[in-house]
Protein backbone atom coordinates (compact mmCIF):
# COMPACT_ATOMS: atom_id res chain seq x y z
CA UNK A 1 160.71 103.45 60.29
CA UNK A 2 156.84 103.38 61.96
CA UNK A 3 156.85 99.91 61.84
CA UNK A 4 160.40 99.36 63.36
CA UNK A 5 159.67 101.74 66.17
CA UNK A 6 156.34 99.75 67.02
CA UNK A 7 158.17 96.56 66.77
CA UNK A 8 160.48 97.82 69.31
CA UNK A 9 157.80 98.92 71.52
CA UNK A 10 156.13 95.70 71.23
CA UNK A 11 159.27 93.91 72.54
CA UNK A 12 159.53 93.14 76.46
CA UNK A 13 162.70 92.93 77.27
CA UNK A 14 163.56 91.20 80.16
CA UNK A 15 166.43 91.31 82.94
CA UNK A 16 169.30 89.13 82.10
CA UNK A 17 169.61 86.37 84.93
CA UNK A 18 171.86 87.08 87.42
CA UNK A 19 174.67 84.69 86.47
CA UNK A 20 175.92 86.89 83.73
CA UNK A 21 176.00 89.86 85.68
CA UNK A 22 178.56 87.70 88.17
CA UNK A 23 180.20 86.83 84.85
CA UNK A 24 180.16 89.73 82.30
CA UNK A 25 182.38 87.80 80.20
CA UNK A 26 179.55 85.74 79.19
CA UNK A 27 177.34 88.89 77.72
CA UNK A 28 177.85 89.85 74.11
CA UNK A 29 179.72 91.04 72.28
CA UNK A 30 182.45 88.65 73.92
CA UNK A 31 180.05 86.20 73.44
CA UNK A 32 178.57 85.92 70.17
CA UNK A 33 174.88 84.49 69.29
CA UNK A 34 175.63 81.41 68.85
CA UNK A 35 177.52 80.72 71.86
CA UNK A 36 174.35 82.00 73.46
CA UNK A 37 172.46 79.84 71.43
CA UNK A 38 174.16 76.88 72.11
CA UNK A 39 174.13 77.08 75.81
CA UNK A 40 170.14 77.44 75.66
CA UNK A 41 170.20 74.58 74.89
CA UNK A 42 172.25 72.80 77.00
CA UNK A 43 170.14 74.27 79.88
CA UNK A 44 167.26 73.96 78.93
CA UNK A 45 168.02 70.08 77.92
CA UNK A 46 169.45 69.44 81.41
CA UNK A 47 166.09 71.00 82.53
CA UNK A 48 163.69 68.80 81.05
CA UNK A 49 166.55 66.22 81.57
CA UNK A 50 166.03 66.25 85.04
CA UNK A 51 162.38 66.31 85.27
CA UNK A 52 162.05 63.30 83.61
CA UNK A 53 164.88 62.24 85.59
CA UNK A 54 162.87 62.88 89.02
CA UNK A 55 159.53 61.09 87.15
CA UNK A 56 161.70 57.60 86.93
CA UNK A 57 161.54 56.79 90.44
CA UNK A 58 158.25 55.52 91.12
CA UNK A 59 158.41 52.78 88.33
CA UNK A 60 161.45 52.02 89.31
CA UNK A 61 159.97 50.73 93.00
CA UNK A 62 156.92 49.40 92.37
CA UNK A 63 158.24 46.01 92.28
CA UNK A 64 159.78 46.92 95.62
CA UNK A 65 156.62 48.38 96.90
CA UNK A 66 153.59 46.24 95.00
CA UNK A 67 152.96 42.34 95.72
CA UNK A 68 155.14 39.47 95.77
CA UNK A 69 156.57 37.91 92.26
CA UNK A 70 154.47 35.15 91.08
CA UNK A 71 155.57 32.76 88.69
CA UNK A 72 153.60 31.90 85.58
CA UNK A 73 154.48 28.72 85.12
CA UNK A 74 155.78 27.52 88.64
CA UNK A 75 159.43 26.63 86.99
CA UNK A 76 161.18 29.58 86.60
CA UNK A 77 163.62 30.21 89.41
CA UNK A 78 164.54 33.75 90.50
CA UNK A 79 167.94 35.51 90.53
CA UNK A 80 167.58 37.54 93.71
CA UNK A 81 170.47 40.09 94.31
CA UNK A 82 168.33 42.33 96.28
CA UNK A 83 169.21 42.76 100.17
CA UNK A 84 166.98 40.28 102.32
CA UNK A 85 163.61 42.32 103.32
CA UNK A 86 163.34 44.29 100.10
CA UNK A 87 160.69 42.60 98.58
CA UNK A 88 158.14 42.28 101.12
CA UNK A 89 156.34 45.17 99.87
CA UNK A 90 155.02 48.08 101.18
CA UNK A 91 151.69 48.71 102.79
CA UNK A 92 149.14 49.73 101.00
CA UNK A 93 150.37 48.71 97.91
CA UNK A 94 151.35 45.11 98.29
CA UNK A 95 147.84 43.70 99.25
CA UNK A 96 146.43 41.42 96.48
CA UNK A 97 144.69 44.93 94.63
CA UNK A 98 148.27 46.40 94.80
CA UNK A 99 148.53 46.75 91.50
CA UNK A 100 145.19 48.71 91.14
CA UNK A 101 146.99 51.63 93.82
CA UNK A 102 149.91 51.73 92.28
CA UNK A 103 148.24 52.35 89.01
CA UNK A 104 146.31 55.25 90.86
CA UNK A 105 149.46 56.39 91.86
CA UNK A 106 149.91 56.91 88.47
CA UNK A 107 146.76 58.63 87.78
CA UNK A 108 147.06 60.96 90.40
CA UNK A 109 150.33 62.66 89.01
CA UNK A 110 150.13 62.63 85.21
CA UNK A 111 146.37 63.94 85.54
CA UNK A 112 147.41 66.69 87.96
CA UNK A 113 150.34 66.99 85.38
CA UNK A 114 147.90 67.02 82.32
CA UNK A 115 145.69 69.67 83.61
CA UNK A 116 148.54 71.48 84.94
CA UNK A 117 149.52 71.56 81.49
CA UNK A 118 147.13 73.78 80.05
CA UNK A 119 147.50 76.49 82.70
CA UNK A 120 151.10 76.34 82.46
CA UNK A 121 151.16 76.94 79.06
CA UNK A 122 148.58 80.23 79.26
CA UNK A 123 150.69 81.73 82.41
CA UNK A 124 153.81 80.86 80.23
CA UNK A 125 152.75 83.19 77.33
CA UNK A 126 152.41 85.97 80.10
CA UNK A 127 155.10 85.99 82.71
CA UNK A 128 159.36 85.71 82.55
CA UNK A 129 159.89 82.07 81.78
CA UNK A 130 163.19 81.34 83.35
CA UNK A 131 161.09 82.31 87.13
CA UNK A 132 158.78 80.30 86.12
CA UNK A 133 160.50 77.31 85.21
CA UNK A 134 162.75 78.04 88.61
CA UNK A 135 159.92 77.77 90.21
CA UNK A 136 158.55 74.36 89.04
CA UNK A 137 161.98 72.79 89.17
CA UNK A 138 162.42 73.83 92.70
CA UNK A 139 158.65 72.37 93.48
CA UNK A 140 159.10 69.32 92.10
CA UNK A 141 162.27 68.67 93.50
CA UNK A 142 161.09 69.17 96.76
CA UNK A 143 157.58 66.67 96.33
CA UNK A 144 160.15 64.09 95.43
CA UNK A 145 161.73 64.02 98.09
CA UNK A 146 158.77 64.47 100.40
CA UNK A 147 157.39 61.06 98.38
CA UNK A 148 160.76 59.68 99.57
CA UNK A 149 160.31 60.42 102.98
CA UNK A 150 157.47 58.28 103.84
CA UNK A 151 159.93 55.57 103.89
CA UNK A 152 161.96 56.81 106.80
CA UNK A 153 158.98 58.04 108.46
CA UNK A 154 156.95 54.82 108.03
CA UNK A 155 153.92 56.13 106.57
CA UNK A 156 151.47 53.66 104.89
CA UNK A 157 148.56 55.58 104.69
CA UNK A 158 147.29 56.20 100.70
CA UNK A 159 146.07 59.57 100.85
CA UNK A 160 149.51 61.03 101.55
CA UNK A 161 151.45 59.15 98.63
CA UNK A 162 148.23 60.55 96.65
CA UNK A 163 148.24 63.94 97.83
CA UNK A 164 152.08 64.38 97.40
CA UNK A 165 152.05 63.36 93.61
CA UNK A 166 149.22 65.44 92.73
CA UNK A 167 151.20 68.69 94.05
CA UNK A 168 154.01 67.17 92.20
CA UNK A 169 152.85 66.86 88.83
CA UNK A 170 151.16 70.82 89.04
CA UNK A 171 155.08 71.51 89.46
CA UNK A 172 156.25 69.73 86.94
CA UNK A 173 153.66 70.83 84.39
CA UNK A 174 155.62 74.33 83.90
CA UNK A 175 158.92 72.34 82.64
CA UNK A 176 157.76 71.46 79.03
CA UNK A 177 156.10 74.37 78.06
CA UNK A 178 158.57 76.59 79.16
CA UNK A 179 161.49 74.65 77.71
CA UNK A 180 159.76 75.05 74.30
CA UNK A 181 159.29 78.38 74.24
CA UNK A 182 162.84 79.46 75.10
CA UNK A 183 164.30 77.39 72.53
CA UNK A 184 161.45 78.93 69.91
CA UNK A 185 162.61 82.26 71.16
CA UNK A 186 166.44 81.32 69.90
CA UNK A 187 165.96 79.21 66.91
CA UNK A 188 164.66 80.56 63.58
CA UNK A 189 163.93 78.55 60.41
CA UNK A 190 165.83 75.78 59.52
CA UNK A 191 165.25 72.62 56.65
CA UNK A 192 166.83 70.51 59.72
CA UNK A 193 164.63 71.86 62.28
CA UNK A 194 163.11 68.48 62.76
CA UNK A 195 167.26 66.89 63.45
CA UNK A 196 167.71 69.25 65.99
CA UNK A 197 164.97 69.32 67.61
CA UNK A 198 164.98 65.26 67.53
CA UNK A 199 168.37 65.47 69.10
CA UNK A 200 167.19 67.84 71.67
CA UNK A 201 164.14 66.08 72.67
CA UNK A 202 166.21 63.05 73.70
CA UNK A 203 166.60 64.88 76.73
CA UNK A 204 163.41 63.00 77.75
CA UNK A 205 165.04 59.84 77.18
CA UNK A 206 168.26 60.73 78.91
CA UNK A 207 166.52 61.72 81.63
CA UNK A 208 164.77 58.59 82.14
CA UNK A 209 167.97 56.98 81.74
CA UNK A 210 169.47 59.51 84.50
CA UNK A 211 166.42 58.44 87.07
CA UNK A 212 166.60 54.79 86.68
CA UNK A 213 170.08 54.22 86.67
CA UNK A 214 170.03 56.22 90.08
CA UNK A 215 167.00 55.08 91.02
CA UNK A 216 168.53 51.48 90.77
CA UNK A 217 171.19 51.92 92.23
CA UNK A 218 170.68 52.96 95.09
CA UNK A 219 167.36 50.99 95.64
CA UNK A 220 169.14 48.18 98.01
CA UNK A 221 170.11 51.28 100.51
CA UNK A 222 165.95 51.65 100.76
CA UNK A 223 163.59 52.99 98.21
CA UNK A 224 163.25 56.55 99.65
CA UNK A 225 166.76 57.10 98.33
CA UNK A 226 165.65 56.25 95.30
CA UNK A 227 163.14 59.25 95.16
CA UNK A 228 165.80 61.35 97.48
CA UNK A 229 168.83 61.64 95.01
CA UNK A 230 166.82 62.58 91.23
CA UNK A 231 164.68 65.04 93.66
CA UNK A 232 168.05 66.70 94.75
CA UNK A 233 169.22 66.53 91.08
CA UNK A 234 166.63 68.76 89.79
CA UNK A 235 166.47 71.28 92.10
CA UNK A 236 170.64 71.49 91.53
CA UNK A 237 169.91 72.13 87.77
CA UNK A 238 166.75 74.48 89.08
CA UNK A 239 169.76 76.90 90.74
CA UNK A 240 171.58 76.80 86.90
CA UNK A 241 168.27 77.77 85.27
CA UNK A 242 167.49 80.30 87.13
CA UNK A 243 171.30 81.98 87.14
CA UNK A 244 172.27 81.31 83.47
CA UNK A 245 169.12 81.13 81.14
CA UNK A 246 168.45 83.96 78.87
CA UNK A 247 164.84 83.70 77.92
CA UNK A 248 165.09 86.14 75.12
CA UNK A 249 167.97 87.21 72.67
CA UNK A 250 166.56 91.09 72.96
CA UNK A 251 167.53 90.14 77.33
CA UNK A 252 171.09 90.54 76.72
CA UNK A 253 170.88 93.23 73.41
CA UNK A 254 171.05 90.34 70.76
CA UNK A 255 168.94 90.74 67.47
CA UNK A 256 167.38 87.60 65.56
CA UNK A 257 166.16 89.47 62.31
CA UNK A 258 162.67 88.12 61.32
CA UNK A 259 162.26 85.59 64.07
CA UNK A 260 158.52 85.09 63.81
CA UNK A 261 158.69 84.73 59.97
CA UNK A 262 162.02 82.24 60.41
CA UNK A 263 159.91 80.02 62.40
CA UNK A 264 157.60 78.51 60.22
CA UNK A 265 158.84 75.39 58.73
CA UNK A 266 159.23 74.45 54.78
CA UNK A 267 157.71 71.70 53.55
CA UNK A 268 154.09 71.47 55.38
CA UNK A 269 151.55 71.79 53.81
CA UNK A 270 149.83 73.70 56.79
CA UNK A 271 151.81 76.51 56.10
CA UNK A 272 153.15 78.71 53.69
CA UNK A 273 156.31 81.09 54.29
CA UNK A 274 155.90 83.76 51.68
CA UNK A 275 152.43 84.12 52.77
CA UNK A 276 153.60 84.53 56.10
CA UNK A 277 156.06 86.79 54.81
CA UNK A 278 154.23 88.95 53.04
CA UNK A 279 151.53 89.31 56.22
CA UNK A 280 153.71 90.40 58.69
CA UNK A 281 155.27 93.21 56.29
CA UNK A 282 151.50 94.35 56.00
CA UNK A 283 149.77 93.73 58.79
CA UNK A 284 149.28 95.52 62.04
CA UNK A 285 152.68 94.46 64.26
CA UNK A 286 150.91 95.19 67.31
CA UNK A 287 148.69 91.50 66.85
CA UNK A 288 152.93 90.16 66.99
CA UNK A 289 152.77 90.28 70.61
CA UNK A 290 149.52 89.18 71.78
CA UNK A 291 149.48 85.90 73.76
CA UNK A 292 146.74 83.08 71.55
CA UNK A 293 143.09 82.98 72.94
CA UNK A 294 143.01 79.23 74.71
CA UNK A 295 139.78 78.33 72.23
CA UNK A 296 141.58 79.81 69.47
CA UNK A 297 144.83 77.57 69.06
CA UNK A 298 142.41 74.54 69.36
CA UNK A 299 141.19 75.92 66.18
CA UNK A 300 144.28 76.44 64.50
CA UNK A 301 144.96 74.24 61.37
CA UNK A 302 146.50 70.80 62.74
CA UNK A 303 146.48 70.88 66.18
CA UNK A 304 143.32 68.94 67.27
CA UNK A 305 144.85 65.89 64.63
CA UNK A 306 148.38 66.44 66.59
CA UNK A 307 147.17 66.43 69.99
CA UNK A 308 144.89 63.41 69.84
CA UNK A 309 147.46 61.35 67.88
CA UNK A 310 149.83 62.46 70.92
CA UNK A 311 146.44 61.54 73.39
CA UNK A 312 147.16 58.05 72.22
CA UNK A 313 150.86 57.74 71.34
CA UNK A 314 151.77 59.16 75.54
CA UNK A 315 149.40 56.30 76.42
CA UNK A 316 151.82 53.77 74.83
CA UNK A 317 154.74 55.53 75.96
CA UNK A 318 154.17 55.89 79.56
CA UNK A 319 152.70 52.26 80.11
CA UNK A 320 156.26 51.58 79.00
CA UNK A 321 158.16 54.42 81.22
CA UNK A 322 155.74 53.77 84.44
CA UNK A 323 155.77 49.67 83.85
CA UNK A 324 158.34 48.11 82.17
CA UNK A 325 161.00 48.01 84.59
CA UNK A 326 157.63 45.63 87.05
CA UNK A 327 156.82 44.13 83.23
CA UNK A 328 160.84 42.91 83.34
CA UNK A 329 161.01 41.94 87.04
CA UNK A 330 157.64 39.77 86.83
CA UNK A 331 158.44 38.05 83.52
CA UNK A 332 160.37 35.32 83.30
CA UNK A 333 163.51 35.91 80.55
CA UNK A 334 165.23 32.86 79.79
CA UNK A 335 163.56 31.00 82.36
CA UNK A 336 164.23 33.55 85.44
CA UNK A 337 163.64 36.35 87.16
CA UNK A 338 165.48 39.39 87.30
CA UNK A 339 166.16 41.45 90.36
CA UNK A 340 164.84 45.01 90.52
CA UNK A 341 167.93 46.64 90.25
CA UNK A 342 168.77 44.49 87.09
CA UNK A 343 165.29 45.09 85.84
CA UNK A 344 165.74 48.72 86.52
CA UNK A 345 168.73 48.99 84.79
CA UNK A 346 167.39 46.72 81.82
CA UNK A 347 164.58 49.69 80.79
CA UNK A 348 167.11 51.92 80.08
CA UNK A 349 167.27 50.06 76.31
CA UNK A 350 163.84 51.32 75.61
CA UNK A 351 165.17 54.91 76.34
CA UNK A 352 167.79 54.62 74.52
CA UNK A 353 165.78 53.56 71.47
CA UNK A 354 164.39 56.02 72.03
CA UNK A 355 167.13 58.76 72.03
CA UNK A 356 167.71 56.70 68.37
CA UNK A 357 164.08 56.94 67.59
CA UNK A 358 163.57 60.70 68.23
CA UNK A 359 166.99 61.93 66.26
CA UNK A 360 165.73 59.49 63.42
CA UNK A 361 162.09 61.11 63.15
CA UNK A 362 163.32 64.43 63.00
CA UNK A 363 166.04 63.66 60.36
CA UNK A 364 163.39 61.61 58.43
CA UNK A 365 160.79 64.62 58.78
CA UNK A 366 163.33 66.93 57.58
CA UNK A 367 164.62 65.24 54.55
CA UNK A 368 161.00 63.67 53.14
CA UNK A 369 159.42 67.19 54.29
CA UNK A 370 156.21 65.87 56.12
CA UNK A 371 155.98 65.62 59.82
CA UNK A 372 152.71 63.16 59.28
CA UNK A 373 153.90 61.00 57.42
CA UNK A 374 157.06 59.92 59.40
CA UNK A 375 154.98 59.70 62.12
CA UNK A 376 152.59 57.45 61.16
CA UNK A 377 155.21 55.38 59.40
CA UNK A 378 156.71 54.82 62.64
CA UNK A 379 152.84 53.99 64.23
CA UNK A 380 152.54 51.62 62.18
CA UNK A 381 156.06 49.57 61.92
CA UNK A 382 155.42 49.90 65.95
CA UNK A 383 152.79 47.20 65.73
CA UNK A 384 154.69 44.16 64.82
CA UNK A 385 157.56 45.18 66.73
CA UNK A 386 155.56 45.40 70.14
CA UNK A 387 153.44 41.60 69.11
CA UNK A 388 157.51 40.62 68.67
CA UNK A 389 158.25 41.55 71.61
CA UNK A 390 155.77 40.55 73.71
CA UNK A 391 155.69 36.89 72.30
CA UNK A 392 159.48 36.44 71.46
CA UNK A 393 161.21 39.26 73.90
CA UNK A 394 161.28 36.13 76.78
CA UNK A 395 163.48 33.82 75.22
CA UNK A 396 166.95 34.88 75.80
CA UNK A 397 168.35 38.12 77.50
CA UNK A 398 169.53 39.32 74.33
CA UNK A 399 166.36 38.73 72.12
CA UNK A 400 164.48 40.54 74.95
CA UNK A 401 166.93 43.59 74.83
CA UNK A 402 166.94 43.91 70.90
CA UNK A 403 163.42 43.68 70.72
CA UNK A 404 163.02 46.48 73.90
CA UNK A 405 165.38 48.93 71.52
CA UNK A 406 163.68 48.27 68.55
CA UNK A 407 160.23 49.18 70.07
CA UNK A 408 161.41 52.28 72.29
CA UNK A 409 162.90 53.29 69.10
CA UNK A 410 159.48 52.94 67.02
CA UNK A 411 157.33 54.09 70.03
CA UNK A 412 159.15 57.20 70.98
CA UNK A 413 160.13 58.64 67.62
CA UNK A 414 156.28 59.78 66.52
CA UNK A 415 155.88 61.21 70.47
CA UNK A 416 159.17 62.90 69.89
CA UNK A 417 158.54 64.25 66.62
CA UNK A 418 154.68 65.50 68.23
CA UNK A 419 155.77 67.27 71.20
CA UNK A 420 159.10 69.35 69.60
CA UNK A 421 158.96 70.04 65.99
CA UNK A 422 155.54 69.75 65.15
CA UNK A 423 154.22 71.65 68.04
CA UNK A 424 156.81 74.29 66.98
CA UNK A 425 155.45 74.22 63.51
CA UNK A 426 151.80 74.61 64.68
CA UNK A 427 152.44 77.02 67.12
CA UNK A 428 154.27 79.49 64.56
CA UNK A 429 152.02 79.06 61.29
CA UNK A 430 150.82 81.16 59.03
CA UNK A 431 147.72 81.26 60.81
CA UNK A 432 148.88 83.58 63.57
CA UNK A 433 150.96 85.48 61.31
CA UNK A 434 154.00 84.78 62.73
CA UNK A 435 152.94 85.05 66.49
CA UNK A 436 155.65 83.31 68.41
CA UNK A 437 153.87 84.29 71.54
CA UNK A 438 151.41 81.59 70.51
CA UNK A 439 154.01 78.60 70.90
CA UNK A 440 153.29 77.76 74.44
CA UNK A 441 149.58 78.13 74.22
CA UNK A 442 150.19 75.59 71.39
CA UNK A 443 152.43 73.62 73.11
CA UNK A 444 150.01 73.40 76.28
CA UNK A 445 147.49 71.93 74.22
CA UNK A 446 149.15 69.14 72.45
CA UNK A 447 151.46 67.88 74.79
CA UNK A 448 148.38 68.50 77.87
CA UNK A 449 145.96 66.82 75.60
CA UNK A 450 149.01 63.65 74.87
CA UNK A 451 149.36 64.01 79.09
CA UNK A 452 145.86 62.75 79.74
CA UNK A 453 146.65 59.83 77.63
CA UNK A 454 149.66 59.51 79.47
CA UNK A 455 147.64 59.65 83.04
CA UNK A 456 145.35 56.89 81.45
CA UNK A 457 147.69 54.49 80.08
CA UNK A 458 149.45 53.68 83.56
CA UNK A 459 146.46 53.31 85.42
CA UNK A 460 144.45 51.45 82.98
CA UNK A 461 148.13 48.97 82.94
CA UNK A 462 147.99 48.47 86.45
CA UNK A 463 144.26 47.38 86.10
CA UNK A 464 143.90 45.09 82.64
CA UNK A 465 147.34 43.48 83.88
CA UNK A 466 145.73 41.65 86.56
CA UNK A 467 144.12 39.50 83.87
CA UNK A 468 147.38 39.05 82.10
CA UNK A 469 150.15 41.12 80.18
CA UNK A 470 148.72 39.96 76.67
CA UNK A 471 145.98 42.16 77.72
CA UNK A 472 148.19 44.97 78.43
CA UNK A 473 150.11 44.66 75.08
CA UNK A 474 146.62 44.37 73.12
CA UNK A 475 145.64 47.66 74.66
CA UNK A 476 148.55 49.17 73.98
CA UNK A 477 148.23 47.88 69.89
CA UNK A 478 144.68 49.33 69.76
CA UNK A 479 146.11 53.03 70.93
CA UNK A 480 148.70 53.04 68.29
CA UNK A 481 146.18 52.32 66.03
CA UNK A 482 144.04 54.99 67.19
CA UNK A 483 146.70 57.34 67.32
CA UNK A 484 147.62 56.47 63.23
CA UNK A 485 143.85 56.82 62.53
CA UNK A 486 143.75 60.74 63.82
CA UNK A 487 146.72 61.38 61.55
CA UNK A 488 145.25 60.11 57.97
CA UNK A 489 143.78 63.50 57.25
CA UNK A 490 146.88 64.99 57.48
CA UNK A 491 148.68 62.56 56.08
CA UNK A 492 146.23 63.05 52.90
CA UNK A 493 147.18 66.77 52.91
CA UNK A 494 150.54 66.31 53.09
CA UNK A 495 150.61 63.74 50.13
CA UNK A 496 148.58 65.72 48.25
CA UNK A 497 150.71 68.96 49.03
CA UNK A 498 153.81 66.95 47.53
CA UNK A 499 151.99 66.05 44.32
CA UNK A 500 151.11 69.41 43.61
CA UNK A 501 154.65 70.85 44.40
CA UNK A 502 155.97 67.82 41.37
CA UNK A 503 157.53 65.66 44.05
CA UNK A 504 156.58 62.48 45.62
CA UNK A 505 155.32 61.20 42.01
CA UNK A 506 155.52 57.92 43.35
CA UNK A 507 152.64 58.25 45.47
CA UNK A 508 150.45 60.04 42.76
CA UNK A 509 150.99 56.74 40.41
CA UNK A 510 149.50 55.04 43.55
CA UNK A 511 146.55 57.07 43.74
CA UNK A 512 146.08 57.41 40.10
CA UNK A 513 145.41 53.04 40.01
């Protein structure tokens, strides 16, 4: 009865957000848990929907804005459905080192983002998360639509494209960590955690879809709609965050019994339930509550391996999400050039790979029981695929879009897998006892540490391509291999946990010769 009391002291409850007081049919008990559940996550995966959504935009124009097309081999002829005037660029960025400020452009937001990142996560652990995500939503829509702006008002000065993304990505840092944590609040243990959090994460991918299909579309009308329209998107979804997301299931007088324990996973060999189990019936429940020292969830068991396999594996992914719509519109496929809206439209199949490659990492996690291993399975296949692409991807429209799938599939499945399940997993082990306060300290880390990959890749693209886009795609190969390289000790661990538990005998004949 002591400990039950203290548990209950230990518990901040929260006010519910105001959209169920205007609605009390939606509070329990009409409304059962997993109706509440359920539309936790729908919010919070229209949330982190339409940040990615409003991050589309400026990849989507940099054809539009950078220097003119050049053709490679002075044959290829150009199908041109843009408006007259739309390619003439846009001062400063289509002078011959255009490609260099646009790459900065990059670098500006995703390291402001990055850094972001780790604060976000430490403020997260201490304040009421749906405010706080309300509040970066909000900011971010508003800096993308000030970025949109300069094209009405005529502004070609650096500084201010610069100084606007910076701002930007600080906003948009809050999203991810406080996504993460709600959901962790909701969701206890599960043998199919990885499937569903693989299905949520697509969000990611369906909001890069969202932005470039908009972003595309409306690019012929001039490209400060394009920024305009995904800016007003997420602050709409900002306005349904902050009225209908329940941060907590003790906000609205629902009970998850053993939530701490119920989110450590089965299977890693990082962790071990009954262990966990068996601490948090003995220990002191007041250490349930604390928020995770910043120093002291680097030190936790797997997250420096995580977060620098993530450093590299971002790198990969957001050359793709920041380039390949200018990588499309500059190469030749089939002998010609695609217009930007085309080419815009065209990414989406290496988002919706990776929507594929995400739900497929988690289910593969889940059923073979090792996070490590499917990820670095997935590293590795994506090394071929990407030398496929890049040599064969030109020959016909349809070789070029099976290849993009099969490599947003590859590239995007170990990210996915990184950022959801496994951060999840680390952020809940045995460890911390159960401290579920810890998973957005956690979170921070890995996916702020995989963000300043993600601020390098871009800028480093916009750079090496100017000597070619075999560079690119070589530099792109090395980080994969990198990233598979910080994984191996786990992957050892993880082997060896399997052997020991009588499973995976397979792999102990392998070692054994």
């Amino acid at each position: 009865m002591v400990m039950e009391e203290e548990e209950e002291e230990e518990i901040i409850v929260l006010a519910p957000p105001p959209g169920l007081n205007l609605f009390p049919s939606l509070r329990p008990p009409l409304k059962t848990l997993t109706f509440h559940r359920i539309s936790v996550l729908l919010i919070t995966f229209l949330a982190y929907a339409s940040f990615h959504a409003s991050r589309k935009p400026p990849s989507i124009v940099k054809a539009v804005l950078g220097p003119q097309i050049r053709s490679e081999n002075g044959t290829s002829s150009l199908i041109d459905e843009d408006p007259p005037g739309i390619n003439a660029g846009w001062v400063p960025f289509n002078q011959s080192d255009g490609l260099h400020r646009l790459g900065e452009l990059d670098l500006a937001f995703l390291l402001a983002y990055a850094v972001g990142m780790y604060f976000a996560g430490h403020i997260g652990d201490r304040m009421d998360l749906r405010i706080f995500l309300t509040i970066g939503m909000m900011g971010s829509g508003v800096l993308t639509i000030v970025f949109g702006l300069g094209f009405w008002l005529n502004i070609h000065v650096l500084w201010f494209f610069v100084l606007v993304q910076i701002i930007c990505g600080l906003f948009q840092s809050i999203g991810w960590p406080c996504v993460v944590s709600v959901v962790g609040n909701w969701f206890g243990k599960s043998s199919k955690r990885g499937l569903i959090m693989g299905v949520w994460n697509s969000h990611t991918s369906v909001g890069n879809i969202i932005g470039s299909v908009v972003a595309s579309s409306v690019l012929g009308s001039g490209w400060g709609w394009s920024f305009v329209l995904p800016g007003v998107f997420v602050m709409v979804i900002g306005v349904l965050v902050f009225m209908f997301l329940v941060v907590n299931p003790e906000d609205i007088g629902l009970e998850l019994s053993g939530k701490e324990v119920e989110m450590n996973v089965e299977g890693l060999p990082l962790m071990n339930s009954e262990k966990v189990e068996n601490e948090v019936e003995n220990s002191d429940d007041t250490t349930v509550s604390e928020a995770i020292g910043f120093l002291e969830a680097w030190r936790l068991p797997g997250v420096a391996p995580f977060a620098f396999c993530l450093f590299f594996s971002k790198l990969v992914a957001y050359t793709f999400l920041y380039w390949l719509p200018f990588y499309i519109r500059h190469t030749a496929v089939a002998g010609v050039h695609l217009s930007n809206k085309t080419a815009g439209i065209l990414s989406t199949i290496f988002d919706i790979g990776g929507v594929i490659g995400g739900i497929t990492a988690g289910f593969v996690s889940d059923l073979i029981e090792a996070r490590a291993v499917t990820s670095i399975i997935f590293l590795l296949l994506s090394i071929p695929t990407l030398i496929i692409y890049r040599i064969y991807g030109t020959i016909s429209v349809l070789a070029n879009i099976s290849l993009m799938f099969l490599s947003g599939l590859l590239v995007n499945g170990p990210y996915a897998l990184i950022t959801t399940a496994v951060a999840a997993d680390l952020g809940t082990q045995s460890t911390v006892k159960g401290n579920s306060r810890a998973l957005a300290t956690v979170t921070a880390i890995i996916d702020g540490t995989g963000s300043v990959g993600a601020a390098l890749g871009p800028v480093l693209a916009g750079y090496v391509s100017t000597r070619g886009w075999n560079s690119v795609f070589f530099m792109l190969i090395v980080s994969i291999s990198f990233a598979g390289l910080f994984l191996i000790r786990v992957v050892k661990n993880e082997i060896m946990e399997k052997i020991s538990q009588g499973k995976w005998l397979f792999c102990s004949m392998l070692i054994s010769h």
